[in-house]
N, C-alpha and C. Protein backbone atom coordinates (compact mmCIF):
# COMPACT_ATOMS: atom_id res chain seq x y z
N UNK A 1 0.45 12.79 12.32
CA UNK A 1 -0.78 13.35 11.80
C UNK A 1 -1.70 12.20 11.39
N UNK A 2 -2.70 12.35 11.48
CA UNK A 2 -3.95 11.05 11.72
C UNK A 2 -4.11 11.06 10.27
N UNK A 3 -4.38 9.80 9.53
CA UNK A 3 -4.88 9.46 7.90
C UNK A 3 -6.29 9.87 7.92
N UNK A 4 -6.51 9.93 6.31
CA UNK A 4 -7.77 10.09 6.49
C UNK A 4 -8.50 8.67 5.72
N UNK A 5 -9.66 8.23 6.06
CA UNK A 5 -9.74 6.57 5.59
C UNK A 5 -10.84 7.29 4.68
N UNK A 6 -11.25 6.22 3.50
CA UNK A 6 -12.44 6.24 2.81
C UNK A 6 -13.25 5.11 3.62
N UNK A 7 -15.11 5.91 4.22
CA UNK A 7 -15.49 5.20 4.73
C UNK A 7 -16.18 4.08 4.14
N UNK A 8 -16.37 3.80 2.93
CA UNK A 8 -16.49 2.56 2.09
C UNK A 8 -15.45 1.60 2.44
N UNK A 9 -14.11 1.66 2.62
CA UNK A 9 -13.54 0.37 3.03
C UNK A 9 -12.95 0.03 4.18
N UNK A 10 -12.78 -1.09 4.79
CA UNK A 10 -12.15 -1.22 5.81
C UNK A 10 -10.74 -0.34 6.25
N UNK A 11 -10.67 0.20 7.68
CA UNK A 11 -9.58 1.02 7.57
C UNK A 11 -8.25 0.23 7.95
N UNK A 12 -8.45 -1.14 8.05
CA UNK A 12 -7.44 -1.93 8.34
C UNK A 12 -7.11 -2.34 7.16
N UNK A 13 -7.42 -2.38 5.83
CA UNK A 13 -7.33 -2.78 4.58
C UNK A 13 -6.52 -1.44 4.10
N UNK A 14 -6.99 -0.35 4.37
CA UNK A 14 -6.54 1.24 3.86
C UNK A 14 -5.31 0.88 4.29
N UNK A 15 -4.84 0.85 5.95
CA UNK A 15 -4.05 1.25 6.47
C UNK A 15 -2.51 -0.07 5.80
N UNK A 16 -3.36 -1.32 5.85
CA UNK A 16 -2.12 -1.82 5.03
C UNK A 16 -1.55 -1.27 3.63
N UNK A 17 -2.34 -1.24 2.67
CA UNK A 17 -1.94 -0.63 1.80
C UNK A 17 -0.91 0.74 2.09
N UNK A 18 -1.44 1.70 2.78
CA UNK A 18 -0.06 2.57 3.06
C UNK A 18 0.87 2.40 3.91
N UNK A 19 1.00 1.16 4.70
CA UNK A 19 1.86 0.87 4.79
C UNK A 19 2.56 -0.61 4.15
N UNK A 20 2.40 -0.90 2.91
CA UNK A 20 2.82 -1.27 1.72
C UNK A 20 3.24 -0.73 0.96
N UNK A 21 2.86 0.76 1.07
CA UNK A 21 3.19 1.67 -0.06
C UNK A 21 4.60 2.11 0.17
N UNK A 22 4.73 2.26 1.69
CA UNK A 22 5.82 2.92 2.70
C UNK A 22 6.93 1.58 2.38
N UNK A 23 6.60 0.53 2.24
CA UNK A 23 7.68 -0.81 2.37
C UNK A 23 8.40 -0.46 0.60
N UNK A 24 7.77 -0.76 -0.37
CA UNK A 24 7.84 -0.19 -1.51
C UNK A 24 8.64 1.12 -1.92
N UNK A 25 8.50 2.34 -1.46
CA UNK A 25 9.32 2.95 -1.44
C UNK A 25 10.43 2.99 -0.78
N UNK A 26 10.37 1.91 0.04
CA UNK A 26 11.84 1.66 0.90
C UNK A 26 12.11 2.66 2.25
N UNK A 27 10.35 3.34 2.43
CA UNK A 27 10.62 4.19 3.70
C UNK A 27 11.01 2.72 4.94
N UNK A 28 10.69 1.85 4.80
CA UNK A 28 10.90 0.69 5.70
C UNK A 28 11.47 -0.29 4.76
N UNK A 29 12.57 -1.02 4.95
CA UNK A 29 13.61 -1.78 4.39
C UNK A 29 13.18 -3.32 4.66
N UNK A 30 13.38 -3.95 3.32
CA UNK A 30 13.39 -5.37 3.94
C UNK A 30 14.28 -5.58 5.16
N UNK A 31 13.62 -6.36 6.04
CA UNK A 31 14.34 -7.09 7.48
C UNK A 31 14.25 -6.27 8.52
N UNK A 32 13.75 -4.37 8.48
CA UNK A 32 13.45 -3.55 9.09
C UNK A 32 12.04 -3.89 10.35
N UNK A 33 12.66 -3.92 11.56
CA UNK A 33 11.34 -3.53 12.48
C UNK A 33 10.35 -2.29 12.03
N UNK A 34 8.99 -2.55 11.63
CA UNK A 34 8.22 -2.00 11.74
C UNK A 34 7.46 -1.00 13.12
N UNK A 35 7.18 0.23 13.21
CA UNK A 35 6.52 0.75 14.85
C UNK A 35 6.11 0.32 15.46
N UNK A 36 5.46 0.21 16.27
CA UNK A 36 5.13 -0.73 17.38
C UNK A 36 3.44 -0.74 16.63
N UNK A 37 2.72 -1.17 17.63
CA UNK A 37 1.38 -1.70 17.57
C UNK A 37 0.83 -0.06 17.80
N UNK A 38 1.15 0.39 19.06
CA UNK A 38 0.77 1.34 19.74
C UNK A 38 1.26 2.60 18.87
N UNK A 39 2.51 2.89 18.40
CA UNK A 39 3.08 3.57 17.78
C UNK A 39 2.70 4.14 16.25
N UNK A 40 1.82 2.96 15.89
CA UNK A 40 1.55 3.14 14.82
C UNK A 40 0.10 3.57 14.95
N UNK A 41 -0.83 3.15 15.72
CA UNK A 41 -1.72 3.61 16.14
C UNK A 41 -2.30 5.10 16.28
N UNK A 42 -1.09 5.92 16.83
CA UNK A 42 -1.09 6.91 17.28
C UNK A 42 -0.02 7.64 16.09
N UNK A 43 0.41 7.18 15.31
CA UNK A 43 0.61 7.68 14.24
C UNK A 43 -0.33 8.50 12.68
N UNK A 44 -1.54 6.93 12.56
CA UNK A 44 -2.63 6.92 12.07
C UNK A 44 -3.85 7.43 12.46
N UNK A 45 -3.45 7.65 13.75
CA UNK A 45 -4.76 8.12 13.99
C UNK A 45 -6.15 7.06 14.63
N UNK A 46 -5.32 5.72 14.28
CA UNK A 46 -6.59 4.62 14.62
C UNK A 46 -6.64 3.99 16.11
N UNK A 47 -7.43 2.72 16.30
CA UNK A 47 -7.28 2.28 17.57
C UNK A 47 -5.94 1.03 16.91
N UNK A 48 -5.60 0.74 18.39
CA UNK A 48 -4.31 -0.56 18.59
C UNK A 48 -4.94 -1.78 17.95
N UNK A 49 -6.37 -1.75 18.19
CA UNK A 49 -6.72 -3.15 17.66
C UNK A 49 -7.18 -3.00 16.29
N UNK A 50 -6.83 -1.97 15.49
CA UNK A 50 -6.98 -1.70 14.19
C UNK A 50 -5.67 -2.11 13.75
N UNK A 51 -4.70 -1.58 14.38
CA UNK A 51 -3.79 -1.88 13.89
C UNK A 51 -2.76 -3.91 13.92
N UNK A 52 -3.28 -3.99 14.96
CA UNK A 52 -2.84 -5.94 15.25
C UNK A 52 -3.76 -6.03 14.26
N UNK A 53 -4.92 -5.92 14.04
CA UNK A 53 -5.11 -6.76 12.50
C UNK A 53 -4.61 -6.47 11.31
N UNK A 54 -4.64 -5.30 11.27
CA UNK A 54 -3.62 -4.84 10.06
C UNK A 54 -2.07 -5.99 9.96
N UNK A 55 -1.59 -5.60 11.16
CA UNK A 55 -0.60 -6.25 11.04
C UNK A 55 -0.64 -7.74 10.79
N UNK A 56 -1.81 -8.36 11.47
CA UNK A 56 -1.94 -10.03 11.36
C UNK A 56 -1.86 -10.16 9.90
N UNK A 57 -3.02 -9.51 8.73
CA UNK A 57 -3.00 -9.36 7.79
C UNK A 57 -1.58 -9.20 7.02
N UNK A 58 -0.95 -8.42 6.89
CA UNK A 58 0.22 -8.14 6.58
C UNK A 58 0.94 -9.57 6.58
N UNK A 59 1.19 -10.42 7.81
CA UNK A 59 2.09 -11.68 8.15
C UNK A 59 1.39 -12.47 7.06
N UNK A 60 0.27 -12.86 7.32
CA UNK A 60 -1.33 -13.53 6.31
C UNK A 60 -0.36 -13.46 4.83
N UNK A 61 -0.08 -12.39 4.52
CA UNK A 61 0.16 -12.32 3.62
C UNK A 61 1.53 -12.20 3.05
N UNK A 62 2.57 -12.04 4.15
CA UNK A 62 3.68 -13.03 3.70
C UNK A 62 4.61 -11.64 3.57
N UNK A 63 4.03 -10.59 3.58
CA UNK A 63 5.17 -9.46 3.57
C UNK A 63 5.73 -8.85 4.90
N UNK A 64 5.39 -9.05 5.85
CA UNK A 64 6.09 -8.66 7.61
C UNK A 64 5.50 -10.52 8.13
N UNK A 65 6.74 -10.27 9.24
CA UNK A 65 7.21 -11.23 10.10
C UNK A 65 6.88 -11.05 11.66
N UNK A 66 6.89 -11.59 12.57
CA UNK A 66 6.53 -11.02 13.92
C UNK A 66 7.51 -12.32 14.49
N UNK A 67 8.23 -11.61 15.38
CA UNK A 67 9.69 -12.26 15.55
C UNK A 67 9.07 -12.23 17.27
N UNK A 68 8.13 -13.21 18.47
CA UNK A 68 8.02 -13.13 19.01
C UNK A 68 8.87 -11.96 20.46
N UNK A 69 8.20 -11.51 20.65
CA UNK A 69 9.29 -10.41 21.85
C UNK A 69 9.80 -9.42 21.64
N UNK A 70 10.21 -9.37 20.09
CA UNK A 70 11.14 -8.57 19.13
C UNK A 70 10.13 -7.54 18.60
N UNK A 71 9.00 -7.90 18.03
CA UNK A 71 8.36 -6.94 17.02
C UNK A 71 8.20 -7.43 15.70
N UNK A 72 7.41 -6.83 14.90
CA UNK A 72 7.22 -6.98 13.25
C UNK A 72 8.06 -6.15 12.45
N UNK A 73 8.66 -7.39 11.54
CA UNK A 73 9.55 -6.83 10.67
C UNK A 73 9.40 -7.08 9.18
N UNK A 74 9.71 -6.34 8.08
CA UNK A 74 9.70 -6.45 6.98
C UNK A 74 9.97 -7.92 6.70
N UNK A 75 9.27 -8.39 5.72
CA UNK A 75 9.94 -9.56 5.04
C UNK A 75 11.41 -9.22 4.02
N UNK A 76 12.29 -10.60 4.31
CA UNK A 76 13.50 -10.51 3.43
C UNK A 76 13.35 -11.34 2.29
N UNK A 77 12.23 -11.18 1.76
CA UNK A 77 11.71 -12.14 0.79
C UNK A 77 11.85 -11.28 -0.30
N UNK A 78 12.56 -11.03 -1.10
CA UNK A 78 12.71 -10.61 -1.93
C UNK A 78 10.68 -10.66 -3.33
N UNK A 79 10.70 -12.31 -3.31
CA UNK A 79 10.45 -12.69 -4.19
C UNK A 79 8.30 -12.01 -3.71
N UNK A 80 8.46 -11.96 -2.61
CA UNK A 80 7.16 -11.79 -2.01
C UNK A 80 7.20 -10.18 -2.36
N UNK A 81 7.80 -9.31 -1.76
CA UNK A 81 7.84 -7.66 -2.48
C UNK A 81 8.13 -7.28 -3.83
N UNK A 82 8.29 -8.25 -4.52
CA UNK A 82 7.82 -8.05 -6.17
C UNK A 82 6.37 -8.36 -6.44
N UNK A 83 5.64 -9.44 -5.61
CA UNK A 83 4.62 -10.03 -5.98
C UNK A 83 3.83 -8.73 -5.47
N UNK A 84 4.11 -8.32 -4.23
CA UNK A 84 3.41 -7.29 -3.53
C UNK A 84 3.36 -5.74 -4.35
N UNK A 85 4.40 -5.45 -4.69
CA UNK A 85 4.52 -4.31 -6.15
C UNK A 85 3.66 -4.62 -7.34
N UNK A 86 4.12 -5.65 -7.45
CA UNK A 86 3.48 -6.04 -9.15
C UNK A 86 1.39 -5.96 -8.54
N UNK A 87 1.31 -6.72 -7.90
CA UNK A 87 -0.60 -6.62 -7.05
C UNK A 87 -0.84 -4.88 -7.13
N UNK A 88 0.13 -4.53 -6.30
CA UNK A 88 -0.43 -2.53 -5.88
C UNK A 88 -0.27 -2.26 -7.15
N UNK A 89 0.20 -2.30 -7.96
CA UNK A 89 -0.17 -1.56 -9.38
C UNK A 89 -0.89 -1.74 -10.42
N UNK A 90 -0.73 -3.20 -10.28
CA UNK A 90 -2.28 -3.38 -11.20
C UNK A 90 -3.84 -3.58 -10.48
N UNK A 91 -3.36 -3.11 -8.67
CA UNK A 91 -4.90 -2.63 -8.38
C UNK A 91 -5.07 -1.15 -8.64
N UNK A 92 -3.94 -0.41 -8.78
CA UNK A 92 -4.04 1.10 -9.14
C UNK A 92 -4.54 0.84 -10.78
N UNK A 93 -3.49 0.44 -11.84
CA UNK A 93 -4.22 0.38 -12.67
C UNK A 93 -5.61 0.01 -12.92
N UNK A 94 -6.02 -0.94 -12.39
CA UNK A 94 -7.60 -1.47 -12.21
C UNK A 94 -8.36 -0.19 -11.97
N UNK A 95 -8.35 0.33 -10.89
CA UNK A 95 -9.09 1.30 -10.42
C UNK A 95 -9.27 2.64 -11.00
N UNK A 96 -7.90 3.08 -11.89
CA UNK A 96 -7.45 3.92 -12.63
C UNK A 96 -8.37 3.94 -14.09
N UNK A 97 -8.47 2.75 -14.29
CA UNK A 97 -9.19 2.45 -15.79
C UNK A 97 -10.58 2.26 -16.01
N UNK A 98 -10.93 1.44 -14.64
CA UNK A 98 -12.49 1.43 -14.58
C UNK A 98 -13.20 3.00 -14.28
N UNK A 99 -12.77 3.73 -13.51
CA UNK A 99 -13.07 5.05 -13.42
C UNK A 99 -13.06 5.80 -14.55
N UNK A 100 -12.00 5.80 -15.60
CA UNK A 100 -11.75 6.51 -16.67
C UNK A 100 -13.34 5.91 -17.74
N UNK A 101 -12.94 4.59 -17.56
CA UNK A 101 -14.28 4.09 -18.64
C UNK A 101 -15.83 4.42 -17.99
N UNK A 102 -15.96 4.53 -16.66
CA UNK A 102 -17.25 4.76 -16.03
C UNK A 102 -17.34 6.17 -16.62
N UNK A 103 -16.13 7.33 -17.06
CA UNK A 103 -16.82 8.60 -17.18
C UNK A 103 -16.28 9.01 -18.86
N UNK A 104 -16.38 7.33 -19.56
CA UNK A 104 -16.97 7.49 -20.94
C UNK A 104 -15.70 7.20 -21.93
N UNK A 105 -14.20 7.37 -21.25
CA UNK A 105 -13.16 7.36 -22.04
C UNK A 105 -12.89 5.91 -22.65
N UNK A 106 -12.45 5.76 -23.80
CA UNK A 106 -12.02 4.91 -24.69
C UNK A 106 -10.84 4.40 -24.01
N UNK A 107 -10.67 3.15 -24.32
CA UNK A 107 -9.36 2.57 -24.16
C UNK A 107 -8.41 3.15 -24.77
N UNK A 108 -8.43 4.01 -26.19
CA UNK A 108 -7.45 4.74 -26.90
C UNK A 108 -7.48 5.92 -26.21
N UNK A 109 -8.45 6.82 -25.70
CA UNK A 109 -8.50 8.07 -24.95
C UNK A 109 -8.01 7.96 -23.71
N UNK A 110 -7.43 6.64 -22.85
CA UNK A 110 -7.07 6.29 -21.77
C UNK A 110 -5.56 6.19 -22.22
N UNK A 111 -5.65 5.41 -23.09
CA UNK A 111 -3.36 5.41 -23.60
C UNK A 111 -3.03 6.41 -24.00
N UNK A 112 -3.47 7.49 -25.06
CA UNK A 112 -2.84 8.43 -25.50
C UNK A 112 -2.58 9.47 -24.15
N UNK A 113 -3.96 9.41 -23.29
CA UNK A 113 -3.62 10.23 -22.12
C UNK A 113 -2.21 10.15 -21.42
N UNK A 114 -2.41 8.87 -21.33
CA UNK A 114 -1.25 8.63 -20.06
C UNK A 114 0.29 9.29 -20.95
N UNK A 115 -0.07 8.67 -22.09
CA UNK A 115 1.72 8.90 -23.00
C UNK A 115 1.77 10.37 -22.53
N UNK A 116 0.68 11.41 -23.02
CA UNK A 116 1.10 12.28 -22.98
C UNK A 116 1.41 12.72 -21.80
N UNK A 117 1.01 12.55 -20.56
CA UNK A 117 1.20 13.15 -19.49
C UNK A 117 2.35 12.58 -18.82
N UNK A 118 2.68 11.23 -19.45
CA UNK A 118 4.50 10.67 -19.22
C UNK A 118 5.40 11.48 -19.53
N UNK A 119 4.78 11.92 -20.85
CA UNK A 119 5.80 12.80 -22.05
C UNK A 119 5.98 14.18 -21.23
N UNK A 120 5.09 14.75 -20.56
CA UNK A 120 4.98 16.17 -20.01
C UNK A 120 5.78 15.87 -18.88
N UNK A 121 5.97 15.01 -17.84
CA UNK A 121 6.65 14.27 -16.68
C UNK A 121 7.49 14.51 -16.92
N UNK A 122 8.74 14.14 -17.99
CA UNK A 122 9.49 13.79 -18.68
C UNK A 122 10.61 14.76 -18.84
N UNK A 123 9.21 15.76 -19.21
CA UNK A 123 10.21 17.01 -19.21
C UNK A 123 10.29 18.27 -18.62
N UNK A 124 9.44 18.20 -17.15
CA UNK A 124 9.66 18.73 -16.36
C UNK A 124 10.86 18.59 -15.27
């Protein structure tokens, strides 16, 4: 089923991120071949050459490998998919907080929120 992109950002930027998100939850394993070029393409919904940059990006950045002949594979870098976790959440948090303050909330009206809706999590 095809993604849907926000047309404000690059969809090769989108598309890494969910598939960062996918490495992270361990739908793809460190040392794991990633889909093909084409495969993923037609997964997303995008063109092939959306996706080789995506992927170049990805290597760029130290979390997939491209094992000539073989395909792209997860990094076994342990130390690089913490760095890559620890970044995606404090760009969620970032984005999470500046939005909250653009529509007026307090930094205290932003923590008590979250507790409580941990607390409600919690005990569902």
């Amino acid at each position: 089923m095809p993604a849907s992109f926000d047309a404000s950002k690059p969809i090769y930027r989108q598309l890494a991120t969910q598939i960062y998100w996918r490495i992270l939850r361990e739908e793809w394993k460190p040392g794991e071949k990633l889909p093909s070029v084409r495969d993923t393409a037609v997964q997303f919904g995008v063109n092939p050459n959306t996706v080789s940059r995506t992927y170049n990006e990805m290597e760029r950045d130290g979390v997939v490998e491209t094992k000539r002949g073989q395909g792209t594979f997860v990094t076994e870098n342990k130390e690089v998919l913490l760095e890559l976790r620890e970044n995606l959440k404090q760009e969620q948090i970032s984005q999470f907080t500046k939005e909250m303050k653009e529509m007026g909330f307090s930094t205290e009206d932003i923590l008590s929120g979250v507790e409580r809706y941990l607390k409600e999590e919690e005990n569902d």
